[in-house]
Protein backbone atom coordinates (compact mmCIF):
# COMPACT_ATOMS: atom_id res chain seq x y z
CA UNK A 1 9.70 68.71 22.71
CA UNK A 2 5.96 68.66 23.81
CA UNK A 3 3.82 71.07 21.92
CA UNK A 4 1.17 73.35 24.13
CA UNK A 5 -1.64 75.29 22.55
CA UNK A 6 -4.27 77.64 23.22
CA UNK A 7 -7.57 76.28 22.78
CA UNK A 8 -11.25 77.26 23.98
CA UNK A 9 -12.47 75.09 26.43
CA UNK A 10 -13.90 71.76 25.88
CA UNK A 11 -13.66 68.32 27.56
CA UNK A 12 -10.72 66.35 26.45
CA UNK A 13 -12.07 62.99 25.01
CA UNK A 14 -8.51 60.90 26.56
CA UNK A 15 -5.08 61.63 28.22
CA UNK A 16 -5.06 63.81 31.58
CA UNK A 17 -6.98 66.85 33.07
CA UNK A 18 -4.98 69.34 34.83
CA UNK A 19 -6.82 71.52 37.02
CA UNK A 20 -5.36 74.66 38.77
CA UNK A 21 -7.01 75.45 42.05
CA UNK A 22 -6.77 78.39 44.41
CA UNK A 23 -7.53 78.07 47.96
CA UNK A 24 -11.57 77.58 48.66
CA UNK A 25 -11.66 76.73 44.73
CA UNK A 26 -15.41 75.38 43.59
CA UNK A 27 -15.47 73.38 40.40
CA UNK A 28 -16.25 74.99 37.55
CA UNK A 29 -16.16 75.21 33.93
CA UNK A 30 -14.07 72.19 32.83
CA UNK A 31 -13.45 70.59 35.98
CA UNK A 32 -16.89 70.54 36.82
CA UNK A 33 -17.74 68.84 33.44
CA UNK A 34 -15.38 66.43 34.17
CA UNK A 35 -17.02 65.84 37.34
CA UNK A 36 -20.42 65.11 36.25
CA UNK A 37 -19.27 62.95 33.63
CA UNK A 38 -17.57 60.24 36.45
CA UNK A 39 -20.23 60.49 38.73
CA UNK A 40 -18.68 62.93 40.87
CA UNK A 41 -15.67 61.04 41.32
CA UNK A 42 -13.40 64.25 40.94
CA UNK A 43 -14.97 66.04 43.99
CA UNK A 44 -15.10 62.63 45.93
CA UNK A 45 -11.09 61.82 44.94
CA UNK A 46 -10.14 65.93 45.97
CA UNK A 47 -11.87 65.77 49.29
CA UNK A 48 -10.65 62.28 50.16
CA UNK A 49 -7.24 63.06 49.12
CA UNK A 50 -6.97 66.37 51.49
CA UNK A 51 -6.81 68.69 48.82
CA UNK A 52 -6.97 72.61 49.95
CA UNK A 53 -5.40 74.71 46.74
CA UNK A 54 -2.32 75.43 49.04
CA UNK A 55 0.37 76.20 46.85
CA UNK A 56 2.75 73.46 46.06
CA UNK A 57 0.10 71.07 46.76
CA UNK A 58 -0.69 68.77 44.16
CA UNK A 59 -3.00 65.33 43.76
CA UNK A 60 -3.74 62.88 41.57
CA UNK A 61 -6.54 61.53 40.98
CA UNK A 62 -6.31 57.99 38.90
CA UNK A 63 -8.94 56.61 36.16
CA UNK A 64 -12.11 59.27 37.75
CA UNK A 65 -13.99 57.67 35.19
CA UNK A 66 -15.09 58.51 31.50
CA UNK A 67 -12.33 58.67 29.13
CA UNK A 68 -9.56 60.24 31.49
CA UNK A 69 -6.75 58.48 32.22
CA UNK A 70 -6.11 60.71 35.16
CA UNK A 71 -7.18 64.15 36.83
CA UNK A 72 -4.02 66.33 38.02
CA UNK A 73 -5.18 69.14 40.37
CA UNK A 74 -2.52 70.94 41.60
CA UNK A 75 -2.44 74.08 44.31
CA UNK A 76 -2.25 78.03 43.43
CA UNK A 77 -2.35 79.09 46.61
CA UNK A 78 -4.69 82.12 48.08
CA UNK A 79 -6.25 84.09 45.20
CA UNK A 80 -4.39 86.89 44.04
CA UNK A 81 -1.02 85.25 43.67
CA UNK A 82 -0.40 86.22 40.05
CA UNK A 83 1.82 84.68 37.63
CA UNK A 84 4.17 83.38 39.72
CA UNK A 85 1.84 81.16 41.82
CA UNK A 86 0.52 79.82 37.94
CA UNK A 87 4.30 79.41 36.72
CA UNK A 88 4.97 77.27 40.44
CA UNK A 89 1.51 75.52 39.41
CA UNK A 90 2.45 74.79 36.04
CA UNK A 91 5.86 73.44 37.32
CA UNK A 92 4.45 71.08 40.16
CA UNK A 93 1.61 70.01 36.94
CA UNK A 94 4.76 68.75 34.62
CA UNK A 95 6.31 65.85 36.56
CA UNK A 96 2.60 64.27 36.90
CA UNK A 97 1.51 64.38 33.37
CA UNK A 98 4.89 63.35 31.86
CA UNK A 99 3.82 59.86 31.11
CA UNK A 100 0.75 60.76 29.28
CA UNK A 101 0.53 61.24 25.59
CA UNK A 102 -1.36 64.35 26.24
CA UNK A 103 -3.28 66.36 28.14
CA UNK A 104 -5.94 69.54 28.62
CA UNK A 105 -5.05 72.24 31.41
CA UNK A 106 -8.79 73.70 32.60
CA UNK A 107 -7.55 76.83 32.94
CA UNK A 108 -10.53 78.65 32.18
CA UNK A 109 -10.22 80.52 36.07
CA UNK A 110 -6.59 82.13 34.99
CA UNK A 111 -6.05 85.33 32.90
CA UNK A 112 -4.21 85.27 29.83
CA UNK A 113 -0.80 86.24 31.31
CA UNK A 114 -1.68 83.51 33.86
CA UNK A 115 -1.96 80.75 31.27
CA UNK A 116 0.70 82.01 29.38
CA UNK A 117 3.01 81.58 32.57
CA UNK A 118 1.52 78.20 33.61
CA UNK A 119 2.45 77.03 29.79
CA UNK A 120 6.27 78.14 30.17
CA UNK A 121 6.66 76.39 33.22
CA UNK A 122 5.79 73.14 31.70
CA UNK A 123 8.47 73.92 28.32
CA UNK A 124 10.80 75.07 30.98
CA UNK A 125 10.26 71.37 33.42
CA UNK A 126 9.81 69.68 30.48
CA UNK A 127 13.49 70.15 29.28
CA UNK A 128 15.80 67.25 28.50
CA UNK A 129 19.22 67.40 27.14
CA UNK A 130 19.32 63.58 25.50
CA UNK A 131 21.55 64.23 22.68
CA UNK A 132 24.45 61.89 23.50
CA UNK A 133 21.77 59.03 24.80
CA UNK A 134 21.45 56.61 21.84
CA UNK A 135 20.37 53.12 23.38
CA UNK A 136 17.57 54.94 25.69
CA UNK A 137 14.55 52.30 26.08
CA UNK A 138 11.05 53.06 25.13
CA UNK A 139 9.66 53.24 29.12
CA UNK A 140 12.70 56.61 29.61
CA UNK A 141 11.96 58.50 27.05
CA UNK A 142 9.40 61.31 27.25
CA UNK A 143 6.20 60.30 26.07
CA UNK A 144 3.80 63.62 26.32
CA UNK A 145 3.76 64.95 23.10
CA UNK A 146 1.00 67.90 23.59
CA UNK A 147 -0.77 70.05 26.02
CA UNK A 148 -3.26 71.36 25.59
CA UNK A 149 -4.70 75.06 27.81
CA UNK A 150 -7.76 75.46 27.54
CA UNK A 151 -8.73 79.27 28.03
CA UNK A 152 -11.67 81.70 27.13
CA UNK A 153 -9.38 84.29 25.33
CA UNK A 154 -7.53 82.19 23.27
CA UNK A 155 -5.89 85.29 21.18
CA UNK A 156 -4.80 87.21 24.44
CA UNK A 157 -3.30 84.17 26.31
CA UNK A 158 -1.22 83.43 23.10
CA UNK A 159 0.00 87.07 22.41
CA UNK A 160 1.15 86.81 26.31
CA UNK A 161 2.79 83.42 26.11
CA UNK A 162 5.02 84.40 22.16
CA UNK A 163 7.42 86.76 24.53
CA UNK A 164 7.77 83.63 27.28
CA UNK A 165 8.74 81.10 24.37
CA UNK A 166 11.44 83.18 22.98
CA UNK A 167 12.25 83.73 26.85
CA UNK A 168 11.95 79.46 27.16
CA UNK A 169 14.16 79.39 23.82
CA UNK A 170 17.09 81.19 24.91
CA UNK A 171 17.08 79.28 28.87
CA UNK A 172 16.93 76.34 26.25
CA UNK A 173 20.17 77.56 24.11
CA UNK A 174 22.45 78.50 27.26
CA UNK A 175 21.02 74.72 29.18
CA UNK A 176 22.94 73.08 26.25
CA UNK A 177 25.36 75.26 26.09
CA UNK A 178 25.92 73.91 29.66
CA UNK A 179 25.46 70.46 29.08
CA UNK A 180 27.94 70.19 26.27
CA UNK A 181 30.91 67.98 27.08
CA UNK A 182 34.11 70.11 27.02
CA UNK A 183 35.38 68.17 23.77
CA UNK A 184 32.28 69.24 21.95
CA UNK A 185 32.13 72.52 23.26
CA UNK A 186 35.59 74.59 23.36
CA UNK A 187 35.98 77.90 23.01
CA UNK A 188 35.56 78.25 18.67
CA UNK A 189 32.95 76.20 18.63
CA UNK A 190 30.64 77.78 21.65
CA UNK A 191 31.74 81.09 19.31
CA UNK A 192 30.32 79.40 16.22
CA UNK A 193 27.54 78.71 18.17
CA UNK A 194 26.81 82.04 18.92
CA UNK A 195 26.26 83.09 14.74
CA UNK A 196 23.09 81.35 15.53
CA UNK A 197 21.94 84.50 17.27
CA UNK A 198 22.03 85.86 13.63
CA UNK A 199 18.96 84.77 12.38
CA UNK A 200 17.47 86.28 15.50
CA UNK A 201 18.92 89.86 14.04
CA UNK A 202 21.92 90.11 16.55
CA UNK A 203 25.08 91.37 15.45
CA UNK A 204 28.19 88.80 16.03
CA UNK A 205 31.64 89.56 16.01
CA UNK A 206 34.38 86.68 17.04
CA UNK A 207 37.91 87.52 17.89
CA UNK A 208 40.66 84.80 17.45
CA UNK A 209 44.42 84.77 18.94
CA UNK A 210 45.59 87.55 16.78
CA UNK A 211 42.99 90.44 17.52
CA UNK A 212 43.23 89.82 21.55
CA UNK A 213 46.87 90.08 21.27
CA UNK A 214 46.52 93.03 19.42
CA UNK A 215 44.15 94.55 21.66
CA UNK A 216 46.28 93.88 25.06
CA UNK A 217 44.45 90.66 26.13
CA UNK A 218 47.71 89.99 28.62
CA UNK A 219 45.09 88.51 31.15
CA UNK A 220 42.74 86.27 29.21
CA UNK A 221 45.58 84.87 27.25
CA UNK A 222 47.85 84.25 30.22
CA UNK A 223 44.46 81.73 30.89
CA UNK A 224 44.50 79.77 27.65
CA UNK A 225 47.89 79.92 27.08
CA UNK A 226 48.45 76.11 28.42
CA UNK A 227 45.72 74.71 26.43
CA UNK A 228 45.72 73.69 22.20
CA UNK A 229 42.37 75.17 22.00
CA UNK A 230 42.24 78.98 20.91
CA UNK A 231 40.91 81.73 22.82
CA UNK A 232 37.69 83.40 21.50
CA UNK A 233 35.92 86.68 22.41
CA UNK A 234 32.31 86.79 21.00
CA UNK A 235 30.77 90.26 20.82
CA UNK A 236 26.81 90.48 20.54
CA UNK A 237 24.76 93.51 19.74
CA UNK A 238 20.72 93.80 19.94
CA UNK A 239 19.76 97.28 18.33
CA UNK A 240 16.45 97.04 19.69
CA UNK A 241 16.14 100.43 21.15
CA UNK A 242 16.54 104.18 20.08
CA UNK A 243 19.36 104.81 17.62
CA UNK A 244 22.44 106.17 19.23
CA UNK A 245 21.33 105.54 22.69
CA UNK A 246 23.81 103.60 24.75
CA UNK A 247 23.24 99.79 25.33
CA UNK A 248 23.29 97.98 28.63
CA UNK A 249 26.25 95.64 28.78
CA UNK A 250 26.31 91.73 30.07
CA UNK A 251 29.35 90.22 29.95
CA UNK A 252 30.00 86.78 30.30
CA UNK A 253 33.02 84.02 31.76
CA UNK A 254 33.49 81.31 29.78
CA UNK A 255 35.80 79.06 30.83
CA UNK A 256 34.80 76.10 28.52
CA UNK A 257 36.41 73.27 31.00
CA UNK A 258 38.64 74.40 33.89
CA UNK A 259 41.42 72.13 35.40
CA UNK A 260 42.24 74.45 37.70
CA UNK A 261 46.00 75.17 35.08
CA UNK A 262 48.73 74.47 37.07
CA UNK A 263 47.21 74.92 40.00
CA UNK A 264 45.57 71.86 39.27
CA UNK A 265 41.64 71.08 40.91
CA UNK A 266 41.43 67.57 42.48
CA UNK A 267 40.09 64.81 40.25
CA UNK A 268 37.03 63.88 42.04
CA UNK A 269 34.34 66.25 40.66
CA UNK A 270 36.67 68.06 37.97
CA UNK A 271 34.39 66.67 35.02
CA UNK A 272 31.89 69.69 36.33
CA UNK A 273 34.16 72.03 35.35
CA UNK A 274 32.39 71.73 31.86
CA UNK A 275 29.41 74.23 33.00
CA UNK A 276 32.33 76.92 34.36
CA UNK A 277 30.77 78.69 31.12
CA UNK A 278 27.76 79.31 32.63
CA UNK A 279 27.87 82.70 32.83
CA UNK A 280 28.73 83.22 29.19
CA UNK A 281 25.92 80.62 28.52
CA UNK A 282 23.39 83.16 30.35
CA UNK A 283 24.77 85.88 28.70
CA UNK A 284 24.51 84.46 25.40
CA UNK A 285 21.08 82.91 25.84
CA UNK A 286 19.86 86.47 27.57
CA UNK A 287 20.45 87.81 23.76
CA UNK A 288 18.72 85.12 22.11
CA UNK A 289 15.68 85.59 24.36
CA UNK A 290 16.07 89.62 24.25
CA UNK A 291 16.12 89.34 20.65
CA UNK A 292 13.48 86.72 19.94
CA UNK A 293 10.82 88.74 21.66
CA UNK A 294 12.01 92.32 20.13
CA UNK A 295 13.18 94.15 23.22
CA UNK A 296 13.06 97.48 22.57
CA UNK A 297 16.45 98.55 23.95
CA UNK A 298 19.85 98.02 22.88
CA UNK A 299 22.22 95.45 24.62
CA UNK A 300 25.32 94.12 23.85
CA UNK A 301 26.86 90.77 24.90
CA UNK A 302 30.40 89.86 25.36
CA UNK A 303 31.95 86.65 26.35
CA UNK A 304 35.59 85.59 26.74
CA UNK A 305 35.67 82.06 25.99
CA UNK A 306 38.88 80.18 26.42
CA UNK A 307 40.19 76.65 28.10
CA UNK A 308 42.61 76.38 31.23
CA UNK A 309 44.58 73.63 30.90
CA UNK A 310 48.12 72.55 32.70
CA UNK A 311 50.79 71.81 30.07
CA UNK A 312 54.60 72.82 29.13
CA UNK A 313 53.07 76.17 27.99
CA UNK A 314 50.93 76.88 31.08
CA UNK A 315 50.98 79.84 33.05
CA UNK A 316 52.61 79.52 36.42
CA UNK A 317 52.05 80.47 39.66
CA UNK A 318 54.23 83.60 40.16
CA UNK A 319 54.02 85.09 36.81
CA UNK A 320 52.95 88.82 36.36
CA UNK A 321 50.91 89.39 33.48
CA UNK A 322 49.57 92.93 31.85
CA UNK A 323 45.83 93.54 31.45
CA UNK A 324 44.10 95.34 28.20
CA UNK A 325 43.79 98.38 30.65
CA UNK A 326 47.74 98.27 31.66
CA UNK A 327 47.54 97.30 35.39
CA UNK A 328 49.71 94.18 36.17
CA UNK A 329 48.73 91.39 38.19
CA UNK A 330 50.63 88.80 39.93
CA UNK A 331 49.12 84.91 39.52
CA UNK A 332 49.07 83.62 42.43
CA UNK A 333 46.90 80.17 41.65
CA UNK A 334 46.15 79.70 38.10
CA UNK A 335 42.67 78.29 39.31
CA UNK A 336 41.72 81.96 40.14
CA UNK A 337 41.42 82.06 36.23
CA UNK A 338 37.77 83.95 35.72
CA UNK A 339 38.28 86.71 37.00
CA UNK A 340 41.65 87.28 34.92
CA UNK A 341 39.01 86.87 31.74
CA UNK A 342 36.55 88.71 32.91
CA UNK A 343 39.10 91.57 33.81
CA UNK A 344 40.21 92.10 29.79
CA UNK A 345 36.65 91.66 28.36
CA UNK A 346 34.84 94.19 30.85
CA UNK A 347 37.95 96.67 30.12
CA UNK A 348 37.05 96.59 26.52
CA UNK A 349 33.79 96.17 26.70
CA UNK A 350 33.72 99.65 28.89
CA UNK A 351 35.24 101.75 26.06
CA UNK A 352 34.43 100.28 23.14
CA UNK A 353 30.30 100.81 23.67
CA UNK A 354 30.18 103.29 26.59
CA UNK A 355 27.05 101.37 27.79
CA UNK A 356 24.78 102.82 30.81
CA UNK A 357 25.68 99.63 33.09
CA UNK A 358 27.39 96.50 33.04
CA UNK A 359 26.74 93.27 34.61
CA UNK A 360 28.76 90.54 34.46
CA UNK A 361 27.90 86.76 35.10
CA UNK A 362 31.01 84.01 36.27
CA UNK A 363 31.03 80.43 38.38
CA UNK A 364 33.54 82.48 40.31
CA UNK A 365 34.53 81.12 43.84
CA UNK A 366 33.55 78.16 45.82
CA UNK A 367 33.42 80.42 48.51
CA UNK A 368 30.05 82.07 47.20
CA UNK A 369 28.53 78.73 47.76
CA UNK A 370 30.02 78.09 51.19
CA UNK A 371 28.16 81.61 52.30
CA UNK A 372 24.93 81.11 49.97
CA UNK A 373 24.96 77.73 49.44
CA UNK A 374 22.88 76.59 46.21
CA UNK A 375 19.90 78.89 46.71
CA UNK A 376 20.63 82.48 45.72
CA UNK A 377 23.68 83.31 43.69
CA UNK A 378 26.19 86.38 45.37
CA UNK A 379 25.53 90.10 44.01
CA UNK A 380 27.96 92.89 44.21
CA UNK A 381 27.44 96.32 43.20
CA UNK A 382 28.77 99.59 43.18
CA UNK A 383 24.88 101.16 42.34
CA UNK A 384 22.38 101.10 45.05
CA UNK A 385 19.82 101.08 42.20
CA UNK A 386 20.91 98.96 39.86
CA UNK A 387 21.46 96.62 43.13
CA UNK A 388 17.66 96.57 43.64
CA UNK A 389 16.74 96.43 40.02
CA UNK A 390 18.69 92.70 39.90
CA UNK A 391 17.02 91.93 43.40
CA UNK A 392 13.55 92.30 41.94
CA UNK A 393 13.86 90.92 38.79
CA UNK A 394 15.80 87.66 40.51
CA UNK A 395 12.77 87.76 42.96
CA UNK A 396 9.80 87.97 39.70
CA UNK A 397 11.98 85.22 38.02
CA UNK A 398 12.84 82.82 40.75
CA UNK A 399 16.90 83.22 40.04
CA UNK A 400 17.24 84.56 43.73
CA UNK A 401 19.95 87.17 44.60
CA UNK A 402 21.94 87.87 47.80
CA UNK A 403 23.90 90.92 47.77
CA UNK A 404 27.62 90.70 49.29
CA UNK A 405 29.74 93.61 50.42
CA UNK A 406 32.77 94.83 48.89
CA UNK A 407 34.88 97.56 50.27
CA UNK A 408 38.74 98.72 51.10
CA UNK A 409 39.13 95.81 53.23
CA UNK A 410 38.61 93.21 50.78
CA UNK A 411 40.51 94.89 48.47
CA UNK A 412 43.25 95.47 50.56
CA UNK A 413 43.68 91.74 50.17
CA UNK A 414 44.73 92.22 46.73
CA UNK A 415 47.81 94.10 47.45
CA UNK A 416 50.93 92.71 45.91
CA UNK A 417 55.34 92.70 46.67
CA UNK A 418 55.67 92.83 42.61
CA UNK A 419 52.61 94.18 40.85
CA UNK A 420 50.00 96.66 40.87
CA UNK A 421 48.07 93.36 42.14
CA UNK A 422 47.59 89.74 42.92
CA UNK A 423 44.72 87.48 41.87
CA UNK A 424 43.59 86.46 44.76
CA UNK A 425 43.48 87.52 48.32
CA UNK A 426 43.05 84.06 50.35
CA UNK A 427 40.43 82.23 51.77
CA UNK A 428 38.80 85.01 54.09
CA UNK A 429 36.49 86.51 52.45
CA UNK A 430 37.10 84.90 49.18
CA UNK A 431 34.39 85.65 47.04
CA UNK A 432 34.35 89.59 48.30
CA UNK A 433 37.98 90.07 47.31
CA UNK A 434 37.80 88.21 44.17
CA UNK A 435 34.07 90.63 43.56
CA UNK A 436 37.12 93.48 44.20
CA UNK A 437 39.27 92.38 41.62
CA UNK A 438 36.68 92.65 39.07
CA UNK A 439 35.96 95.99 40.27
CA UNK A 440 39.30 97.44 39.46
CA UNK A 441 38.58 96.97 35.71
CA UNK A 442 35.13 99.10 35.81
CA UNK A 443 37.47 102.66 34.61
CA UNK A 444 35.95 105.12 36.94
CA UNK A 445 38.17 107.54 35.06
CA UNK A 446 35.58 107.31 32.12
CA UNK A 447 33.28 108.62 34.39
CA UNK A 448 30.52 106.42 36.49
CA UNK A 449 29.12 103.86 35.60
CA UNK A 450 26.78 101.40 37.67
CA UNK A 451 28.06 97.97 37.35
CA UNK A 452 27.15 94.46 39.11
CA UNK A 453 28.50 91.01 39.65
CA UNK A 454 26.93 88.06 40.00
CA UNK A 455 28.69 84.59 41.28
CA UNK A 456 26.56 81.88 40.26
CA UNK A 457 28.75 79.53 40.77
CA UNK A 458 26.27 77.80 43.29
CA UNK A 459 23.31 78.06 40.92
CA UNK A 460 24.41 77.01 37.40
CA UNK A 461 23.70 73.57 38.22
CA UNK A 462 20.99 71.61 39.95
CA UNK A 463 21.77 68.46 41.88
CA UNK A 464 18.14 67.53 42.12
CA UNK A 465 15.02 68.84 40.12
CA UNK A 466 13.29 72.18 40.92
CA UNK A 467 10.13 73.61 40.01
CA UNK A 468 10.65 74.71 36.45
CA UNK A 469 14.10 73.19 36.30
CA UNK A 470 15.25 69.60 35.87
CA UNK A 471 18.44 68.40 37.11
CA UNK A 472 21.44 69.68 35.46
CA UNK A 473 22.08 73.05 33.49
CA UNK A 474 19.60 75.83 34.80
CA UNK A 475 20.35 78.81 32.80
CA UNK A 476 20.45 80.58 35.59
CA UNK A 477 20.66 84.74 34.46
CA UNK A 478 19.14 84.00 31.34
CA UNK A 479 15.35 85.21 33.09
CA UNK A 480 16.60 87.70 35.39
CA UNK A 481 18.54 89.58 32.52
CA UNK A 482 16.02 89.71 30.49
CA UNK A 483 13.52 90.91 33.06
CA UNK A 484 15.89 94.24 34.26
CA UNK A 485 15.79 94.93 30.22
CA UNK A 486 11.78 94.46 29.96
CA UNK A 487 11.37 96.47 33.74
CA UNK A 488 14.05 98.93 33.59
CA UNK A 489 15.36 99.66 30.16
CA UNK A 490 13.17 98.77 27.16
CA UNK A 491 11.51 102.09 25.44
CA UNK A 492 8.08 102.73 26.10
């Protein structure tokens, strides 16, 4: 992992300059050093090359002269653009400097919450899950070892950038949480790696076989039922905030490799079925991050981890099994298996803590990424507020949101001959109905309660790199959970 610190500006002696520029930028402090020392080759290389500032621009600039190996000057866009257009910046910067040993961002120009940002871009581009690679050669394996920012304020611009790493740390915990191969990672031993969290001051609690039977668990067991591997539940409390005052709730799916059951998924593509617990990999690296940088609010995580498998033990299409809260569903297809999870652990998680919302997180339906493809993940919501709250913070984060309907009509789809429902209510409208589903589990007879869900199933994985993401796991929910705590719910 490359290290970055805060220094006070002076000329690196070797390795790579990174300048951040906004439109109409004139060189200054660092870059302009740099300039004079190789003859002016900087402002030369920056006006031959066509370079305006724009954001998402970037140019490099090879062997200016002196001791620099290279000059990186990438675009932040028109002034004012805040952290976001320094965290773009900082992502663009990564991919250009990656073969260098190290090198020294001038970012004199930035405030301290603007370095800060620019510096978790580059941890957050700069992961790499390599831990299964053992005959890697020398020329593919990272080489930058430090950055360096270089910034007046030195104290401010690390007090702003200790919150972002514990943010950067727990995107890093639910990526390989992601990445894991399913016979690494099945349910007992993602719940053993939630004790982690412990050191971090979080409360964890695992259930086994036994306790969700006792509690009702007719749903998620029906799920893991065909598979050797034991179900887990993993319950995770942050006391962060006042004492007594009622937490917000995330809950999590986390289906640790999904075949689909019985209802089995063709085999082209199945080995992706690894990440379908993403959305208890958000949730649980939302805690660590919410806990590393001592939110002030109380939040409790719950994730119901188990394996769907197809075996002489499986659950069939056509059997009727009984939730924790007593309704009775009819399986339909035993690939419609989420939702059956999420249905115990929100039930449970609703009256055990009594918390002031709920949002869960699941790789739901393909049919959220037929209608939203791989660029926003699907919200539904009961709360017009809470709605907007998730909008915004997926907005300030970059983990996008597109809010679906639900209604009567999609949940007329759920009606059953047999039961008080069916698990799924067909292709129309897919990821709506299933959104319904989930809804009959929030117990409006407890009273209100503002509750969202989001289907990520489009976004937990990249095909292709992305600013502050490389290909593979993105953590997506781990950011925007952690930004409706800091915006919405920490005590001030």
């Amino acid at each position: 992992m490359t290290d970055i610190l805060f220094v006070r500006p002076v000329l690196p002696r070797a390795g790579a300059l990174v300048l951040p520029l906004a439109e109409g930028f004139v060189l200054d402090g660092l870059a302009k050093q740099a300039d004079e020392a190789t003859g002016g080759a900087i402002a030369r290389g920056l006006e031959a090359a066509g370079f305006k500032g724009r954001k998402g621009q970037a140019t490099t600039l090879w062997a200016p002269g002196g001791h620099l190996s290279r000059v990186v000057a990438v675009g932040l866009g028109a002034a004012g653009g805040g952290s976001q257009a320094a965290e773009a910046a900082g992502g663009a910067a990564l991919p250009l400097i990656a073969s260098e040993v190290e090198a020294t961002v001038a970012a004199e120009s930035l405030p301290a919450a603007e370095a800060a940002a620019f510096a978790l871009a580059l941890r957050l581009r700069g992961y790499r899950f390599d831990r299964y690679r053992t005959k890697e050669s020398a020329e593919d394996k990272p080489k930058l070892l430090r950055v360096t920012i270089a910034t007046p304020d030195v104290a401010a611009a690390q007090a702003a950038h200790a919150p972002l790493s514990a943010i950067a740390d727990g995107v890093f915990l639910a990526r390989d949480l992601v990445s894991e191969p399913p016979n690494i990672l099945y349910p007992a031993a993602m719940a053993d790696r939630c004790r982690a969290l412990e050191k971090l001051g979080v409360s964890v609690e695992v259930m086994g076989q036994q306790e969700l039977e006792k509690l009702g668990f007719g749903a998620l067991l029906g799920v893991s039922q065909g598979s050797a591997r034991e179900p887990r539940m993993v319950v995770m409390q942050w006391k962060g905030g006042a004492e007594g005052e009622a937490p917000v709730a995330f809950i999590g799916k986390g289906v640790t490799f999904d075949t689909g059951g019985i209802s089995i998924k063709p085999a082209a593509g199945m080995e992706d079925m690894k990440f379908d617990m993403a959305g208890a990999g958000a949730v649980i690296g939302a805690m660590s991050a919410l806990a590393g940088r001592k939110a002030r609010a109380n939040v409790v995580g719950l994730v119901g981890l188990v394996e769907n498998m197809p075996s002489h033990n499986a659950q069939r299409p056509g059997d009727v099994v009984t939730t924790a809260s007593g309704q009775t569903v009819e399986v339909i297809n035993t690939d419609a298996e989420g939702r059956l999870v999420l249905a115990d652990v929100i039930w449970y998680g609703q009256h055990r803590f009594k918390p002031r919302l709920m949002v869960d997180l699941a790789t739901l339906t393909g049919a959220i990424i037929v209608a939203l493809g791989h660029e926003q993940a699907g919200l539904y919501c009961n709360d017009d507020t809470l709605a907007a709250q998730l909008t915004a913070a997926g907005a300030a984060t970059g983990e996008k949101l597109w809010r679906m309907p639900l209604g009567e009509g999609y949940d007329k789809m759920l009606k059953s001959e047999i039961a008080d429902m069916k698990n799924v209510g067909g292709r129309p409208g897919g990821s709506s109905s299933a959104a319904c589903f989930i809804q009959r589990f929030v117990d409006v007879k407890e009273g209100y309660i503002p509750w969202a869900h989001l289907d990520i199933a489009g976004t937990a994985w990249a095909t292709k790199d992305q600013l502050t993401t490389p290909k593979g796991a993105t953590a997506f929910g781990v950011r925007l959970l952690d930004r409706l705590v800091a915006e919405h719910y920490e005590s001030r």
